[in-house]
Protein backbone atom coordinates (compact mmCIF):
# COMPACT_ATOMS: atom_id res chain seq x y z
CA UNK A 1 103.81 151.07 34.36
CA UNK A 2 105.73 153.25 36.11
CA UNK A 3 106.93 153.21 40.14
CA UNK A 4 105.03 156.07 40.42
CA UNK A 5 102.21 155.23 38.54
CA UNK A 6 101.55 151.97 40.92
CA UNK A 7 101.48 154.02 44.04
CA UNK A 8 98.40 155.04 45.92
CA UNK A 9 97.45 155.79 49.66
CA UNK A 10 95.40 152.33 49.13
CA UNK A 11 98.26 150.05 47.34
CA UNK A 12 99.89 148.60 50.53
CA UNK A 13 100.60 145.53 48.46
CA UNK A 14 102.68 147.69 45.69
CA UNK A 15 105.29 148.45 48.16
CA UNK A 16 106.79 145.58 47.88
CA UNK A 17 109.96 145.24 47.63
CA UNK A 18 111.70 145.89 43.99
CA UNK A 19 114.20 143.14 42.88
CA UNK A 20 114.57 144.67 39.61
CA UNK A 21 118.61 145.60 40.04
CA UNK A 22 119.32 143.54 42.77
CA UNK A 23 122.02 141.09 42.23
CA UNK A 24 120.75 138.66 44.85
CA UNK A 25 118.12 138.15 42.26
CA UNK A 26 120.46 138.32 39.07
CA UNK A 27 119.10 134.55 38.17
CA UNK A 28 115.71 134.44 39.29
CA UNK A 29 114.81 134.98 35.26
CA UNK A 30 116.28 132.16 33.59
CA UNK A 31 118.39 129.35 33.82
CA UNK A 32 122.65 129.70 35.15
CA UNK A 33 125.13 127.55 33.45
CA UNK A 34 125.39 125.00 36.32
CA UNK A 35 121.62 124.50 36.22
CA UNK A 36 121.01 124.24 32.14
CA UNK A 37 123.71 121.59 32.79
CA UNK A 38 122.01 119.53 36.26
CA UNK A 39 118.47 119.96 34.60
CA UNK A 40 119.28 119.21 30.72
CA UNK A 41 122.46 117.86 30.58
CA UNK A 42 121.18 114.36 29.91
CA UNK A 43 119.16 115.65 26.73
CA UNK A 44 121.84 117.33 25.30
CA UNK A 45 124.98 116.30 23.49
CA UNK A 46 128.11 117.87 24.23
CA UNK A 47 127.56 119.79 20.70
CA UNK A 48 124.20 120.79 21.44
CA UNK A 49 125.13 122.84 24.65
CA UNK A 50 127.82 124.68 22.99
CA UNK A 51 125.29 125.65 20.31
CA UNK A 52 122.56 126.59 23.00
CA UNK A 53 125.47 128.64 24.71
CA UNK A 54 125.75 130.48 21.69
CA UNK A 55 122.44 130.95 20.94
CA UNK A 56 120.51 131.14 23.95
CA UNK A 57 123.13 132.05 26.95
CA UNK A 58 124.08 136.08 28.10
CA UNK A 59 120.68 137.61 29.77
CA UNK A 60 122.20 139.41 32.77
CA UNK A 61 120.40 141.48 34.94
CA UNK A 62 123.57 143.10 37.18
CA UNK A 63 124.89 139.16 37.53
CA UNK A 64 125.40 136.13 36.60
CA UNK A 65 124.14 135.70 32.40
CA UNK A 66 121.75 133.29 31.92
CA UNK A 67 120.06 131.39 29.25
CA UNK A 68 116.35 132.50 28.14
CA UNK A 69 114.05 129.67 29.33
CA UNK A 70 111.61 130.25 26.46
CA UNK A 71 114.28 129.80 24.31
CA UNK A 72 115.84 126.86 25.47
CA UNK A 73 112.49 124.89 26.44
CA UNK A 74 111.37 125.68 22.52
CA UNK A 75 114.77 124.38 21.03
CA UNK A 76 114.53 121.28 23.11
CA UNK A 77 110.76 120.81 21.73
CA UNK A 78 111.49 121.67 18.06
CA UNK A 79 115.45 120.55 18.30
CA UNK A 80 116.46 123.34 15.76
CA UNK A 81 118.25 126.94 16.67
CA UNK A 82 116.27 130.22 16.05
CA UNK A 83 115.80 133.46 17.50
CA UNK A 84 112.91 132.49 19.50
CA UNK A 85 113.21 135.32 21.99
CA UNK A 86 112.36 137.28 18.59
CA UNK A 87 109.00 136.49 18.74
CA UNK A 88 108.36 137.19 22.17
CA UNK A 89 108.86 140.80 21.30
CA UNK A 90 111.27 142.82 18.86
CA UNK A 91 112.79 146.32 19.85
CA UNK A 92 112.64 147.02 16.19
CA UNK A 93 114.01 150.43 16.62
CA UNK A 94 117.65 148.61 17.83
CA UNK A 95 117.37 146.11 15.50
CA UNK A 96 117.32 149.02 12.88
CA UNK A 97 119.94 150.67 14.21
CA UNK A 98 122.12 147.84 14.54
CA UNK A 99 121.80 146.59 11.00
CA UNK A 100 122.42 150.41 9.46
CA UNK A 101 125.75 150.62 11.63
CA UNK A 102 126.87 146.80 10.96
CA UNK A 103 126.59 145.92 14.51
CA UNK A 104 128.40 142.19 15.48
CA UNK A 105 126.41 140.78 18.16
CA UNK A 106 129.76 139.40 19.86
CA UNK A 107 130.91 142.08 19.86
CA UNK A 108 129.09 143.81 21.89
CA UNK A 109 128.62 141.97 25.02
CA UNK A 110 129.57 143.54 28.14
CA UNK A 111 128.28 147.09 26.16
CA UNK A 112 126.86 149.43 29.13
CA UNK A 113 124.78 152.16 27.89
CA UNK A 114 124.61 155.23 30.24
């Protein structure tokens, strides 16, 4: 759905404001560092955090990265890392592309694409 698609001389209640790029909101989608630690910290060894850093941490939405709840509230239930956020929806035509050019994940953090 588009913005313009949702508007209508009767849709008063779609004018709401849009958070979607505001960083005042960057963390209302998942969990920040400090909280994965206050909330989980207790369940998690010292090892395990690292490993759900590397797995699960670096959603940013113009802010502060944080970790995929989904993800992290599945790896605490099953207590094994994989690419959860997979099955919540695959953007096949990047993963494509990123296998046929040997993409490295790491690598590409902090990419912006115009």
């Amino acid at each position: 759905m588009t913005k313009f698609s949702k508007d209508s001389l009767f849709s008063g209640l779609n004018k709401l404001n849009d958070i979607t790029l505001d960083r005042g909101y960057a963390t209302i989608c998942g969990y920040t560092q400090e909280e994965l630690e206050r909330v989980f910290g207790e369940l998690l060894t010292k090892e395990e955090l690292t490993a759900v850093k590397s797995w699960y941490n670096g959603y940013s939405f113009c802010g502060e990265p944080v970790y995929n709840p989904f993800d992290v509230l599945l790896y605490l239930s099953e207590r094994r890392f994989r690419p959860f956020w997979f099955e919540t929806g695959t953007p096949s035509f990047l993963i494509k592309l990123m296998l046929e050019r040997k993409s490295y994940l790491p690598e590409m953090e902090g990419f912006r694409a115009t």
